[in-house]
PDB file of N, CA and C in Angstrom:
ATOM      1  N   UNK A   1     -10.026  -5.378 -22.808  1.00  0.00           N
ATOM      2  CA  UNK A   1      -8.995  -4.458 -22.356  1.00  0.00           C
ATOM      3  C   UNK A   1      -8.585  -4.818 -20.930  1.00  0.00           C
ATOM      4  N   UNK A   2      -7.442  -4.658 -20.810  1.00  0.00           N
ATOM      5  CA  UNK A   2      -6.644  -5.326 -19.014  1.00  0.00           C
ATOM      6  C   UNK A   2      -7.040  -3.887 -18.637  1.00  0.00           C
ATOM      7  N   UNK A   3      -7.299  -4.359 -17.184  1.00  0.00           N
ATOM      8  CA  UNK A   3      -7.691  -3.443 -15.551  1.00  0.00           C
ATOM      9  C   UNK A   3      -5.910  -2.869 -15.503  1.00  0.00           C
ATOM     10  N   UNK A   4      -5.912  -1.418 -15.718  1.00  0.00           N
ATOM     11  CA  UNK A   4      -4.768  -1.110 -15.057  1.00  0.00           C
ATOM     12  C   UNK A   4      -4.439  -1.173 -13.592  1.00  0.00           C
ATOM     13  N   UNK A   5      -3.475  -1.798 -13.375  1.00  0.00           N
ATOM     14  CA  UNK A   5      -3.380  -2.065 -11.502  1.00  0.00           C
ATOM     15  C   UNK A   5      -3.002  -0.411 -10.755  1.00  0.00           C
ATOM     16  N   UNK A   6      -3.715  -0.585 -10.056  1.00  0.00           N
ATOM     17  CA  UNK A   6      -3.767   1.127  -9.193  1.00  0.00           C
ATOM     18  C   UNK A   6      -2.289   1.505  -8.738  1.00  0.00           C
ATOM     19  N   UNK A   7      -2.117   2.925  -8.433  1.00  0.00           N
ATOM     20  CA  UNK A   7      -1.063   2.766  -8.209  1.00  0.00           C
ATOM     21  C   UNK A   7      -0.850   3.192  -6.571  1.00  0.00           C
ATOM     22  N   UNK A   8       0.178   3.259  -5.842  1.00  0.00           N
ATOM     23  CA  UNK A   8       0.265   2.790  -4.644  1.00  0.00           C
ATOM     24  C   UNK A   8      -0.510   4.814  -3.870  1.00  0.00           C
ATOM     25  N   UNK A   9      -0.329   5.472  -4.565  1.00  0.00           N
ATOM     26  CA  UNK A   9      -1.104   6.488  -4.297  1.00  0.00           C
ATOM     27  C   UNK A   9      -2.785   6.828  -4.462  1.00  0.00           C
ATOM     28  N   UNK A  10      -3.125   5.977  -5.697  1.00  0.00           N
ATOM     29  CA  UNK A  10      -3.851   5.554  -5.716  1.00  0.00           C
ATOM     30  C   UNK A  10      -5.044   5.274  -4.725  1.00  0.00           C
ATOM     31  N   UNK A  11      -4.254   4.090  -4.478  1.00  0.00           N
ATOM     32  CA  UNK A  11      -4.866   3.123  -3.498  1.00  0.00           C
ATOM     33  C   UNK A  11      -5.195   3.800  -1.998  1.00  0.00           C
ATOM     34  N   UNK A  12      -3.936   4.748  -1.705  1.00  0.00           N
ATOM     35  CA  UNK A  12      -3.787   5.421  -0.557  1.00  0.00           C
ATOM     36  C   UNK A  12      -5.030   6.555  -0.524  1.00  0.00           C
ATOM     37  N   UNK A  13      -5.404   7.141  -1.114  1.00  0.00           N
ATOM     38  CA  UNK A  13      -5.931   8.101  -1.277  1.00  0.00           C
ATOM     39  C   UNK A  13      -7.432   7.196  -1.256  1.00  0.00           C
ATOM     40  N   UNK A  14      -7.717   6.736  -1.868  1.00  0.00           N
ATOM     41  CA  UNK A  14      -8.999   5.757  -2.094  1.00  0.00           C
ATOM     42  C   UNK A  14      -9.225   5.279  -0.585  1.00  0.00           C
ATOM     43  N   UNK A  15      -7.895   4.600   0.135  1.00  0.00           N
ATOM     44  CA  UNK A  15      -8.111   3.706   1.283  1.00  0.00           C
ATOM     45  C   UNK A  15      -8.554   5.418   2.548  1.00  0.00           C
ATOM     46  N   UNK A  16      -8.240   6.270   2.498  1.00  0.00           N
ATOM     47  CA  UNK A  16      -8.299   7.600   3.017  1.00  0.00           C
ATOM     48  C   UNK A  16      -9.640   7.906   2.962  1.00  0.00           C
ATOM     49  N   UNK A  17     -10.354   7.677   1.806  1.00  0.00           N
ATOM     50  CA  UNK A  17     -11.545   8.039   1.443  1.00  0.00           C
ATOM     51  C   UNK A  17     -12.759   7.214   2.192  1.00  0.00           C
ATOM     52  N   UNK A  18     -12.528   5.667   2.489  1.00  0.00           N
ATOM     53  CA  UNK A  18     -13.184   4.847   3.101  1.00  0.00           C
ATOM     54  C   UNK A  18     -12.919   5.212   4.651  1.00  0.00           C
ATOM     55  N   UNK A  19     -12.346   5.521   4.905  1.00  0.00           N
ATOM     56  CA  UNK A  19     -12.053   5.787   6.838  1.00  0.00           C
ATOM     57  C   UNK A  19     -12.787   6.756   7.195  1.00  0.00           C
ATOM     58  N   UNK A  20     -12.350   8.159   5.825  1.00  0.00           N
ATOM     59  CA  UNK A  20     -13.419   8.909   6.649  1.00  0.00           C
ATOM     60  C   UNK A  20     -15.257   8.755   6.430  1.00  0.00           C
ATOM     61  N   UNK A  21     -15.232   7.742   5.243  1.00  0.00           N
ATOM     62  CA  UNK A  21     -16.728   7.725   4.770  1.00  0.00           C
ATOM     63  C   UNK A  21     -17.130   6.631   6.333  1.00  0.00           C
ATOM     64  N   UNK A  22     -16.233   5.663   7.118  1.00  0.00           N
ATOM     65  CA  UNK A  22     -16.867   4.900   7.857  1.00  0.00           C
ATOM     66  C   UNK A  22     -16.331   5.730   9.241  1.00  0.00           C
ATOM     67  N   UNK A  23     -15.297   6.541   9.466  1.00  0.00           N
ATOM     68  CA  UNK A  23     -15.645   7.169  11.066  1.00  0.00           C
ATOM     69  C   UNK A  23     -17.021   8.498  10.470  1.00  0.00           C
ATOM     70  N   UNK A  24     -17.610   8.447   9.732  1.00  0.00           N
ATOM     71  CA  UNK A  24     -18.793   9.584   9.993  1.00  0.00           C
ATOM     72  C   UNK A  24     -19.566   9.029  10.136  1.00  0.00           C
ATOM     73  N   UNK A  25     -20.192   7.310  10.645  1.00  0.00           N
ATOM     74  CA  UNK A  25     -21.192   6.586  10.706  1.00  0.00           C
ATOM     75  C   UNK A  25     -22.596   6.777  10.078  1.00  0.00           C
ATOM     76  N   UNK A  26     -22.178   7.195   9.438  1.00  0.00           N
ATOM     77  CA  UNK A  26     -23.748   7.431   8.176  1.00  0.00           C
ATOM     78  C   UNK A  26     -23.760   5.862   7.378  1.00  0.00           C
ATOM     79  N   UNK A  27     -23.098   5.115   7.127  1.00  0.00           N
ATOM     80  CA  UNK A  27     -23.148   4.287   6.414  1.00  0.00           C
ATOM     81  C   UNK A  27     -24.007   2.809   7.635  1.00  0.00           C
ATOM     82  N   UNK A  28     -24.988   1.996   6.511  1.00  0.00           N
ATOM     83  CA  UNK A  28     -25.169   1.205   7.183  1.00  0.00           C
ATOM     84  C   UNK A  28     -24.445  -0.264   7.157  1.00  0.00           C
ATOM     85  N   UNK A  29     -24.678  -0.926   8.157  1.00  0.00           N
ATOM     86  CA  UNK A  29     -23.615  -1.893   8.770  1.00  0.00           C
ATOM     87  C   UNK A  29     -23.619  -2.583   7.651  1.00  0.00           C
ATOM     88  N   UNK A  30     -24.222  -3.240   6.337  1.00  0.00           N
ATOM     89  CA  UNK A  30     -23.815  -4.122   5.464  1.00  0.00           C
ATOM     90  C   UNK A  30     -22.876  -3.432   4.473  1.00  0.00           C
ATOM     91  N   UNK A  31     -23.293  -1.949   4.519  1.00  0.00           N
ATOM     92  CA  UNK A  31     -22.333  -1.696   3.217  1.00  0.00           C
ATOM     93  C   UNK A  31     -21.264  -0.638   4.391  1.00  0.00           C
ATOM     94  N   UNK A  32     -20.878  -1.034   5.591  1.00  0.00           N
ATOM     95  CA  UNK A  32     -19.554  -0.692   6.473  1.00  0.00           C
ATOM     96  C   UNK A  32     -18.868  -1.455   6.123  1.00  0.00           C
ATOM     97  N   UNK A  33     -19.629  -2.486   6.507  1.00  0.00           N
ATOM     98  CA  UNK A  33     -18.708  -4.175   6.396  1.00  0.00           C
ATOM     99  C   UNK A  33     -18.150  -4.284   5.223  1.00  0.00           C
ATOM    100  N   UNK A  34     -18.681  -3.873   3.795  1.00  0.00           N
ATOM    101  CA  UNK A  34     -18.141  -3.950   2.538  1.00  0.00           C
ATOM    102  C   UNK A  34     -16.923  -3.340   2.179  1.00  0.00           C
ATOM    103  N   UNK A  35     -17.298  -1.769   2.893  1.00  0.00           N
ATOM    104  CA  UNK A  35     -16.250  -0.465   2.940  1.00  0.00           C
ATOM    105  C   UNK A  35     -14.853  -0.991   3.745  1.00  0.00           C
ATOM    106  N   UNK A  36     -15.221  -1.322   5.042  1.00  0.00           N
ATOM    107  CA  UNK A  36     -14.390  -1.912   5.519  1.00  0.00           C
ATOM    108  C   UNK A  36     -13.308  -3.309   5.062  1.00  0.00           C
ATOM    109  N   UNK A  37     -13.613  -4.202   4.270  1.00  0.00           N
ATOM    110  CA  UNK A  37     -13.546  -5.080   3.626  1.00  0.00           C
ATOM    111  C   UNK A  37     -12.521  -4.646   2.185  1.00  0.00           C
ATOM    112  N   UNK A  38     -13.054  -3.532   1.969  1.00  0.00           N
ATOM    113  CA  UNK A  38     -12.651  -2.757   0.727  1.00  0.00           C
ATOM    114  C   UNK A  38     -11.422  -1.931   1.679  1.00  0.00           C
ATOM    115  N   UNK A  39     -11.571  -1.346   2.094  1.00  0.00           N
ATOM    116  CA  UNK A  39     -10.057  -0.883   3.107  1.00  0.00           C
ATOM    117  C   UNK A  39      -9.325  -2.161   3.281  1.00  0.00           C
ATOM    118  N   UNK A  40      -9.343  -2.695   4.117  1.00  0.00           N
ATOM    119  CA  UNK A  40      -8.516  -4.104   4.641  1.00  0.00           C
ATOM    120  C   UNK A  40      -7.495  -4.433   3.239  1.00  0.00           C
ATOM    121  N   UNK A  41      -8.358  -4.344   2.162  1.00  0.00           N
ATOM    122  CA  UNK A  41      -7.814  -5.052   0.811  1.00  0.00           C
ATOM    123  C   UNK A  41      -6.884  -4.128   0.499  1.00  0.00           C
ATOM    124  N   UNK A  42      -7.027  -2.368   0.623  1.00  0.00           N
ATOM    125  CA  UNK A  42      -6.245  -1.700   0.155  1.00  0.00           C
ATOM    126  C   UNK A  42      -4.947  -1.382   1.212  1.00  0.00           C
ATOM    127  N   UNK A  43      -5.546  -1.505   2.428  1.00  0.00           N
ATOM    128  CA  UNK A  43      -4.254  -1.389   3.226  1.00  0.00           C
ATOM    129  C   UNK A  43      -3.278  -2.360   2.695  1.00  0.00           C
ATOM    130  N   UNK A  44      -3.455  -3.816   2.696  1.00  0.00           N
ATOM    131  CA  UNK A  44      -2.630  -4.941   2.184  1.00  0.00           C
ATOM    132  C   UNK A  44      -1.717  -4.718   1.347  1.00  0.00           C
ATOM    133  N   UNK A  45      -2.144  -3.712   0.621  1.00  0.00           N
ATOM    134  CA  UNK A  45      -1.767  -3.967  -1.114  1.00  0.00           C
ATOM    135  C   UNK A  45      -0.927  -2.783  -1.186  1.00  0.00           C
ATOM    136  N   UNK A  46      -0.994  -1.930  -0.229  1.00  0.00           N
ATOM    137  CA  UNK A  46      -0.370  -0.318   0.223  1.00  0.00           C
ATOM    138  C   UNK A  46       0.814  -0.871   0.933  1.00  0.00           C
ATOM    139  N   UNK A  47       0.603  -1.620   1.812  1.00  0.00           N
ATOM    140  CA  UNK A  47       1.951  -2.284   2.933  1.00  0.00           C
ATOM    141  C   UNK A  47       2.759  -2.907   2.154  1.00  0.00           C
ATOM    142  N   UNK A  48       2.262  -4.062   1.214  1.00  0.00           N
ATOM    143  CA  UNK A  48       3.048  -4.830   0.423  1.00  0.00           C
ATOM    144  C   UNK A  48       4.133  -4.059  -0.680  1.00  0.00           C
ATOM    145  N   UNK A  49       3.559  -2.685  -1.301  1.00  0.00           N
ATOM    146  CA  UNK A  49       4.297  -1.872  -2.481  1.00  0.00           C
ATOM    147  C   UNK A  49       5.120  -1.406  -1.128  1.00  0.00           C
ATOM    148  N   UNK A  50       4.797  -0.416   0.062  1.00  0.00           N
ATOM    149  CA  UNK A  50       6.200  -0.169   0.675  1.00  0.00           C
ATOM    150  C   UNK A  50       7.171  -1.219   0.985  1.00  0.00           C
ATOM    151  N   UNK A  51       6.849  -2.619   1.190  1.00  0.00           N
ATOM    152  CA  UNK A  51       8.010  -3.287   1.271  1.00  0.00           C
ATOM    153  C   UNK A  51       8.692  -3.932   0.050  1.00  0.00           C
ATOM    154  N   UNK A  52       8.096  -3.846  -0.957  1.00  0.00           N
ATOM    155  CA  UNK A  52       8.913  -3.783  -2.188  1.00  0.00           C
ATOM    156  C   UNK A  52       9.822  -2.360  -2.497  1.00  0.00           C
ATOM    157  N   UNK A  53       9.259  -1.786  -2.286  1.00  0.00           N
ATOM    158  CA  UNK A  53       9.642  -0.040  -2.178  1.00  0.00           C
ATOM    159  C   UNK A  53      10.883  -0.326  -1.439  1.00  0.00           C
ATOM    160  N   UNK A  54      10.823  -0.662  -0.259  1.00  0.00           N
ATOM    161  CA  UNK A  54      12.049  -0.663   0.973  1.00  0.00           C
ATOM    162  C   UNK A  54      13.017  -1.664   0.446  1.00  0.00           C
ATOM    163  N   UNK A  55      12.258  -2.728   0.087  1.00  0.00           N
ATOM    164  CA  UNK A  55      13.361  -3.940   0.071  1.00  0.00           C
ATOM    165  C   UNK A  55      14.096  -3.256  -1.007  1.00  0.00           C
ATOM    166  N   UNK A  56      13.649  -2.434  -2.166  1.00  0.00           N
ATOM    167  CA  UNK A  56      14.740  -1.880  -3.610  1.00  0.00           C
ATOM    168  C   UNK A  56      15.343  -1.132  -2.624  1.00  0.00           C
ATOM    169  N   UNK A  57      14.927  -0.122  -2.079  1.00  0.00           N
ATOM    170  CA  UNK A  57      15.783   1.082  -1.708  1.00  0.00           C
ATOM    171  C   UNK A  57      17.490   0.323  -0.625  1.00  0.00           C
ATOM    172  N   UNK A  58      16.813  -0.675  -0.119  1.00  0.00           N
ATOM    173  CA  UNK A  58      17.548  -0.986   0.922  1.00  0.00           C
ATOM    174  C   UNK A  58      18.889  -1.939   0.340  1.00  0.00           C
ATOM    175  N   UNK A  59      18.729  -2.349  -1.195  1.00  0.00           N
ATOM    176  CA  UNK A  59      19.665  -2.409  -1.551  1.00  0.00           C
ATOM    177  C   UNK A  59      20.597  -1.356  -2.742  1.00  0.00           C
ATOM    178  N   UNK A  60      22.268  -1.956  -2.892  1.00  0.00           N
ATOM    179  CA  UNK A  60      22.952  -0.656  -3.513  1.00  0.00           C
ATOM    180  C   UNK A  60      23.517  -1.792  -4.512  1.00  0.00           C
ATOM    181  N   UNK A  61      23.746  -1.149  -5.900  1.00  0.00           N
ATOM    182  CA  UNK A  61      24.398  -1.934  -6.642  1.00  0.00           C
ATOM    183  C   UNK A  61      25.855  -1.893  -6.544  1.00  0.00           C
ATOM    184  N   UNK A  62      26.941  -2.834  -6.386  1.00  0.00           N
ATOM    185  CA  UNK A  62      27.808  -2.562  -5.958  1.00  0.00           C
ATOM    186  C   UNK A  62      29.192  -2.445  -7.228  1.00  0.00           C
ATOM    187  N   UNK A  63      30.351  -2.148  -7.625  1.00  0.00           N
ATOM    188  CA  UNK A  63      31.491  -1.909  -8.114  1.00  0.00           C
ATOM    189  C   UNK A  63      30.711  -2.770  -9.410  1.00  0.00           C
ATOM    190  N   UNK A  64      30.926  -3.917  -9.125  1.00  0.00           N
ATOM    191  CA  UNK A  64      30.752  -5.404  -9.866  1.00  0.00           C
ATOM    192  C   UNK A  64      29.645  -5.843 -10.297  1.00  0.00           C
ATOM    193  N   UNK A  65      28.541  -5.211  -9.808  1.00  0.00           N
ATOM    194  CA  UNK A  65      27.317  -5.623 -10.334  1.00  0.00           C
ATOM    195  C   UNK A  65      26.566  -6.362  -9.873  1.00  0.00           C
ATOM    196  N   UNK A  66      27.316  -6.408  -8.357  1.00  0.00           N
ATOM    197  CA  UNK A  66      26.061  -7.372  -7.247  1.00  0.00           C
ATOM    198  C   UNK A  66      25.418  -6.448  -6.641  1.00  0.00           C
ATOM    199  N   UNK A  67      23.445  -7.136  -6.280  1.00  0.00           N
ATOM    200  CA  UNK A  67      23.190  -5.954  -4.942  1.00  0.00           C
ATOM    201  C   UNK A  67      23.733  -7.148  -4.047  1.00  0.00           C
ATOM    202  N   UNK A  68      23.628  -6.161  -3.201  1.00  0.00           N
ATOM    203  CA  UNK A  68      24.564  -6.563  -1.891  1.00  0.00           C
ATOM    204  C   UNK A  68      23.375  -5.316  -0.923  1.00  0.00           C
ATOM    205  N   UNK A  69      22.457  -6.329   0.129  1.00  0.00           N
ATOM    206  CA  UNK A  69      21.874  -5.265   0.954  1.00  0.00           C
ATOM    207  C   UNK A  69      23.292  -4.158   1.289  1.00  0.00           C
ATOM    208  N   UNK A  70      21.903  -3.344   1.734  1.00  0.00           N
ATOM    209  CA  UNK A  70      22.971  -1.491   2.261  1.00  0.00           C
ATOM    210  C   UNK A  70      22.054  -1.784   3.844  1.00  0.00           C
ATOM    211  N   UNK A  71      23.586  -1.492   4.752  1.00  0.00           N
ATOM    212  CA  UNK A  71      23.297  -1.567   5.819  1.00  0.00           C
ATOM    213  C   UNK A  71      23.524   0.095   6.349  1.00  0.00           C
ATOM    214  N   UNK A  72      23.487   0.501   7.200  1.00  0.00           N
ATOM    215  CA  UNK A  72      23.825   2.268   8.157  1.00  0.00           C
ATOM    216  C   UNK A  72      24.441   1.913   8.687  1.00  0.00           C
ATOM    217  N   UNK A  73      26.013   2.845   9.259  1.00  0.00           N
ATOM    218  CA  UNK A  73      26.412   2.203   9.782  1.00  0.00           C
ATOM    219  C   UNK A  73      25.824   3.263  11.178  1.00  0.00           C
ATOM    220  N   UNK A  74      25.821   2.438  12.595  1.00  0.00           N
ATOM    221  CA  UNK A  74      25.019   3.487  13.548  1.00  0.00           C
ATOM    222  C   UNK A  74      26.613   4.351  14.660  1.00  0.00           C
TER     223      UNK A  74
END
């Protein structure tokens, strides 16, 4: 059976769970380093879905059927 891939809330909530399990320093330094290690991976993977996230949002489909980035105008 395939690993369903987490989803970006998921991950967030999980990566939430490791910060506060390593700022309460109860954990010892080999399995910090792991925790920590295990964060690092989920931050990555959290940053990467918002810029897929952004890069869709940031474009508009246009009349014709091109995206064409969407700029603001300021």
């Amino acid at each position: 059976m395939a690993s369903k891939e987490k989803t970006f809330e998921e991950s967030l909530k999980e990566l939430e769970t490791i910060v506060k399990e390593l700022e309460s320093g109860e954990e010892g330094l080999d399995e910090a380093i792991k925790k920590y290690t295990e964060a690092m991976n989920l931050a990555k993977f959290c940053s990467e879905k918002l810029k897929d996230a952004t890069d869709k949002v940031n474009k508009i489909l246009m009349e014709n059927g091109e995206l064409k980035d969407f700029k603001t105008e300021e």
